[in-house]
N, C-alpha and C. Protein backbone atom coordinates (compact mmCIF):
# COMPACT_ATOMS: atom_id res chain seq x y z
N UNK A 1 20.77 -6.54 6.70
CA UNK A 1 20.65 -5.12 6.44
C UNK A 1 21.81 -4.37 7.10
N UNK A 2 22.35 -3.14 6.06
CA UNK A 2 23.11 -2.64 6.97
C UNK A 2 22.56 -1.40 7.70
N UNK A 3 23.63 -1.35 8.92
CA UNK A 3 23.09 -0.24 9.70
C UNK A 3 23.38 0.97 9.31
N UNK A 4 22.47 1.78 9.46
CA UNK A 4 21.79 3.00 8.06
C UNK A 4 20.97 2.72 7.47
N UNK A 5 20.41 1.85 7.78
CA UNK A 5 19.42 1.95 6.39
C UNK A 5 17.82 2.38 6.92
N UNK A 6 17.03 2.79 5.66
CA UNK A 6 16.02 3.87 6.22
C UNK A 6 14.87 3.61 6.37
N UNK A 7 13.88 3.51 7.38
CA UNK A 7 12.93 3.01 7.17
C UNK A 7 11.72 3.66 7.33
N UNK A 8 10.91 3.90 6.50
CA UNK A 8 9.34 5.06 6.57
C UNK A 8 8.53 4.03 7.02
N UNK A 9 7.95 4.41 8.11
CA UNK A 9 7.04 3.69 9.42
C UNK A 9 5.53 4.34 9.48
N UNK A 10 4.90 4.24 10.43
CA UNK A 10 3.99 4.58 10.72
C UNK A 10 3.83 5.73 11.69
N UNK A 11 3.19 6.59 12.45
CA UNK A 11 4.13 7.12 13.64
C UNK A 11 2.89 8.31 14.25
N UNK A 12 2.09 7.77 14.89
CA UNK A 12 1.18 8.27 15.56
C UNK A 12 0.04 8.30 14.60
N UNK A 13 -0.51 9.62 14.30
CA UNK A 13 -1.25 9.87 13.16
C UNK A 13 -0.71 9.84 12.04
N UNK A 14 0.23 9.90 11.84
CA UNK A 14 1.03 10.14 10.53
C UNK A 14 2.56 9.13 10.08
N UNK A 15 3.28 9.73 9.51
CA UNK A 15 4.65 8.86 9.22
C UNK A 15 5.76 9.14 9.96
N UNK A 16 6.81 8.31 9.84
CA UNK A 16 8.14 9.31 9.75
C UNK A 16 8.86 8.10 9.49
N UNK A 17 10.41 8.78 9.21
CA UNK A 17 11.67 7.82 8.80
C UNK A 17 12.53 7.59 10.19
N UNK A 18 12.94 6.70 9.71
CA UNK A 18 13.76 6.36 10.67
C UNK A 18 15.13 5.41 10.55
N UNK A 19 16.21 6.00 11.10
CA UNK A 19 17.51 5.66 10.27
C UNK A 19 17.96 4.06 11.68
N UNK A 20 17.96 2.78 10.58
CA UNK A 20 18.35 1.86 12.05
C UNK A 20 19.57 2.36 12.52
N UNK A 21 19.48 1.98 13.77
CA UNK A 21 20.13 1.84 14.83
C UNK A 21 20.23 3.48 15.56
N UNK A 22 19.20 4.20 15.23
CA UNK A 22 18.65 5.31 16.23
C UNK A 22 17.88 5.32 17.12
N UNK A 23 17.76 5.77 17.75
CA UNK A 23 16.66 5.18 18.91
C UNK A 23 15.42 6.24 18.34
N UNK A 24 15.73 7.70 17.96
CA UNK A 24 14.99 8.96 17.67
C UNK A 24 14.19 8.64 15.97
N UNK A 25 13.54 9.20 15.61
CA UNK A 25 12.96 9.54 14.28
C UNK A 25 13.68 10.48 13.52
N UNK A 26 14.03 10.82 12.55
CA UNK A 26 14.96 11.86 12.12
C UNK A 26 13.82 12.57 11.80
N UNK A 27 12.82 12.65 10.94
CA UNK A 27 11.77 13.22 10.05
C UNK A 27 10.43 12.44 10.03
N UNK A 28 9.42 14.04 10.52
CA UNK A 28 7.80 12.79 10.09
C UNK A 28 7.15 13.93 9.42
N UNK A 29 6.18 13.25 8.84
CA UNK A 29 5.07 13.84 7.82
C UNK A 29 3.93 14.02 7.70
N UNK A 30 3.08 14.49 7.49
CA UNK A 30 1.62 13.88 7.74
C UNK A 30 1.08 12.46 6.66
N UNK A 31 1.99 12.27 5.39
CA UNK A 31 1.34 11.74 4.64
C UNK A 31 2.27 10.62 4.29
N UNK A 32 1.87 9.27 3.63
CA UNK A 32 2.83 8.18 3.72
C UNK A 32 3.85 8.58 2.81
N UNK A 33 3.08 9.72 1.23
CA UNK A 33 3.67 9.85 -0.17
C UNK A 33 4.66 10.81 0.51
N UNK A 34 4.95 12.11 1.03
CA UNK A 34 5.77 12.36 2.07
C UNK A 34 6.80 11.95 2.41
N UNK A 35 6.28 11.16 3.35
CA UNK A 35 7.77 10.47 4.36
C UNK A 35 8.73 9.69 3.01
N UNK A 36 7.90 8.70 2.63
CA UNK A 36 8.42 7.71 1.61
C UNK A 36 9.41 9.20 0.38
N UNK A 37 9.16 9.82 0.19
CA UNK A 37 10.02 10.93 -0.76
C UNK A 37 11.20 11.44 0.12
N UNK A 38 11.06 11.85 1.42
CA UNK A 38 12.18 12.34 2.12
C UNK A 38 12.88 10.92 2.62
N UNK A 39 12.42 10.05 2.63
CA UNK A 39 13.19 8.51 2.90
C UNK A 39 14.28 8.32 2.03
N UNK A 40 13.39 7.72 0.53
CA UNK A 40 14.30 7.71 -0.56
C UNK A 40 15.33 8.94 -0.49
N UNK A 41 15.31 9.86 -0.49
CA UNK A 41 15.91 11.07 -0.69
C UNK A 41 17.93 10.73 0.63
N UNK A 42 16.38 10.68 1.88
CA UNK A 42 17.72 9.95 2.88
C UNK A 42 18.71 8.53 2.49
N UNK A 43 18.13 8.03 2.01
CA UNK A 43 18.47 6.42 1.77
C UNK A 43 19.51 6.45 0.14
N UNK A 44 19.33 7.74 -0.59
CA UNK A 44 19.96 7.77 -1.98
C UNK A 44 21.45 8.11 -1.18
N UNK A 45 21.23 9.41 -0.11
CA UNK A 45 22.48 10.61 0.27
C UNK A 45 23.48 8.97 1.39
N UNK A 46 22.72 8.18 1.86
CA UNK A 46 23.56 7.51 2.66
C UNK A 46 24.14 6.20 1.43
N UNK A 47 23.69 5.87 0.89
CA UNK A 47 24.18 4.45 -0.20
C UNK A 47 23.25 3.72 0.65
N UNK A 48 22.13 3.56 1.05
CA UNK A 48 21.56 2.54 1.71
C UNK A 48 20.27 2.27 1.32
N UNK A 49 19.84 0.93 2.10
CA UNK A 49 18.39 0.45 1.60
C UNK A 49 17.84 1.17 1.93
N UNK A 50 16.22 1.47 1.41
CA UNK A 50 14.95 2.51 1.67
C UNK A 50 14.13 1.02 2.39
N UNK A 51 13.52 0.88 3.26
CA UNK A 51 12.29 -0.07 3.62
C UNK A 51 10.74 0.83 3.85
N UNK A 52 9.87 0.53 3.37
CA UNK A 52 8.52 1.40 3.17
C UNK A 52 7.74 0.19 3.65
N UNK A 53 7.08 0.53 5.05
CA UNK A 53 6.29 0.22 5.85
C UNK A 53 5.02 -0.38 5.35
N UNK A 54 4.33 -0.86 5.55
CA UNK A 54 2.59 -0.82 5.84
C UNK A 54 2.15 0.12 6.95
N UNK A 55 0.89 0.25 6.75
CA UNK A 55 0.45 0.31 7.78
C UNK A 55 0.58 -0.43 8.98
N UNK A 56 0.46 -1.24 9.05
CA UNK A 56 0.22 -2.72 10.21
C UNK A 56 1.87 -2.66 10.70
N UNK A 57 2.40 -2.01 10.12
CA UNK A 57 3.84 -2.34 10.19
C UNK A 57 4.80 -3.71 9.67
N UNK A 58 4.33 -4.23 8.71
CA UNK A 58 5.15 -4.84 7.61
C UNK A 58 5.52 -4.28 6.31
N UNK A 59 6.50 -4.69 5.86
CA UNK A 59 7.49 -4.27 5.37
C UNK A 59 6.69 -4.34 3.71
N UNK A 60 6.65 -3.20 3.38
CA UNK A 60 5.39 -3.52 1.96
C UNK A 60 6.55 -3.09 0.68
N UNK A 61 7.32 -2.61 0.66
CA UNK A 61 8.36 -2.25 -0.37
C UNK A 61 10.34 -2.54 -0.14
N UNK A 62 10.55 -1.97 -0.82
CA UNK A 62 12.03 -2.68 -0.35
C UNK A 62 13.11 -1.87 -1.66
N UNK A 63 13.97 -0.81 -1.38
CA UNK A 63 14.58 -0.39 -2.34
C UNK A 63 16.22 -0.02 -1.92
N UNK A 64 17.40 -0.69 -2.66
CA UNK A 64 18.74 -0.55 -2.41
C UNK A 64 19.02 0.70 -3.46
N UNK A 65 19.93 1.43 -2.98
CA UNK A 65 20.46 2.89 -3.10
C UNK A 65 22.23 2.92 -3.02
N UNK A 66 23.25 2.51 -3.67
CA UNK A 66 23.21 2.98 -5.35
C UNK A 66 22.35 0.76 -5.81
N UNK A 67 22.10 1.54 -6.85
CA UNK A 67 21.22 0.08 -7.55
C UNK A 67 22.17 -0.68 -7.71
N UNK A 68 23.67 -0.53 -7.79
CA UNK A 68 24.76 -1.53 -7.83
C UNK A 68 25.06 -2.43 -6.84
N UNK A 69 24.51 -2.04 -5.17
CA UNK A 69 24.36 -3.15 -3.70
C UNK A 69 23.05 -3.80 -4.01
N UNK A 70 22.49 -3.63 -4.85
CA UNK A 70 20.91 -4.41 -5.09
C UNK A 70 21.50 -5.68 -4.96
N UNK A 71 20.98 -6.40 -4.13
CA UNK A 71 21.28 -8.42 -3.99
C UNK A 71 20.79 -8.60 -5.66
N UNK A 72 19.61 -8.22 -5.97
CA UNK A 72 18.75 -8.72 -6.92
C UNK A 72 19.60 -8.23 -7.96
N UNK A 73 19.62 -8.95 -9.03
CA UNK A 73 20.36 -8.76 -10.40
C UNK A 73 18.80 -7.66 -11.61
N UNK A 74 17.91 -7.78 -11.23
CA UNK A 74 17.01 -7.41 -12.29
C UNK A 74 16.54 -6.14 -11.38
N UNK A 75 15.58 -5.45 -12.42
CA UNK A 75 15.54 -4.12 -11.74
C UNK A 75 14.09 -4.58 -11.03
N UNK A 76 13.64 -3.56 -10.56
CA UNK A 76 12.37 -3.39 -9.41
C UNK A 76 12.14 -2.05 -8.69
């Protein structure tokens, strides 16, 4: 992964994003649909992957930003 890339977590009661290699949260939300919209949104403006959390904190989604760094050849 590169560094930048964005990840919508879990984060007390609620969500937030978080850009690697920050130590801080940039943005939280109350709701997962929320965070995950201002994520993507972050993750389109940088060229970088989006990662969308679980709850439990595993990694339940996975989206590259422009779709042309996608490893994967097919869409998703």
């Amino acid at each position: 992964m590169a560094k930048g890339d964005v990840h919508t977590v879990p984060h007390g009661e609620g969500w937030a994003n978080k850009v690697e290699g920050n130590k801080q949260v940039s943005n939280t939300a109350a709701t997962k649909a929320e965070a995950q919209k201002s994520g993507r949104e972050m993750a389109v403006k940088r060229d970088a992957e989006h990662l969308v959390h679980k709850k439990d904190g595993t990694i339940g989604e996975r989206n590259t930003y422009p779709r042309s760094r996608d490893p994967r050849k097919s869409r998703g």
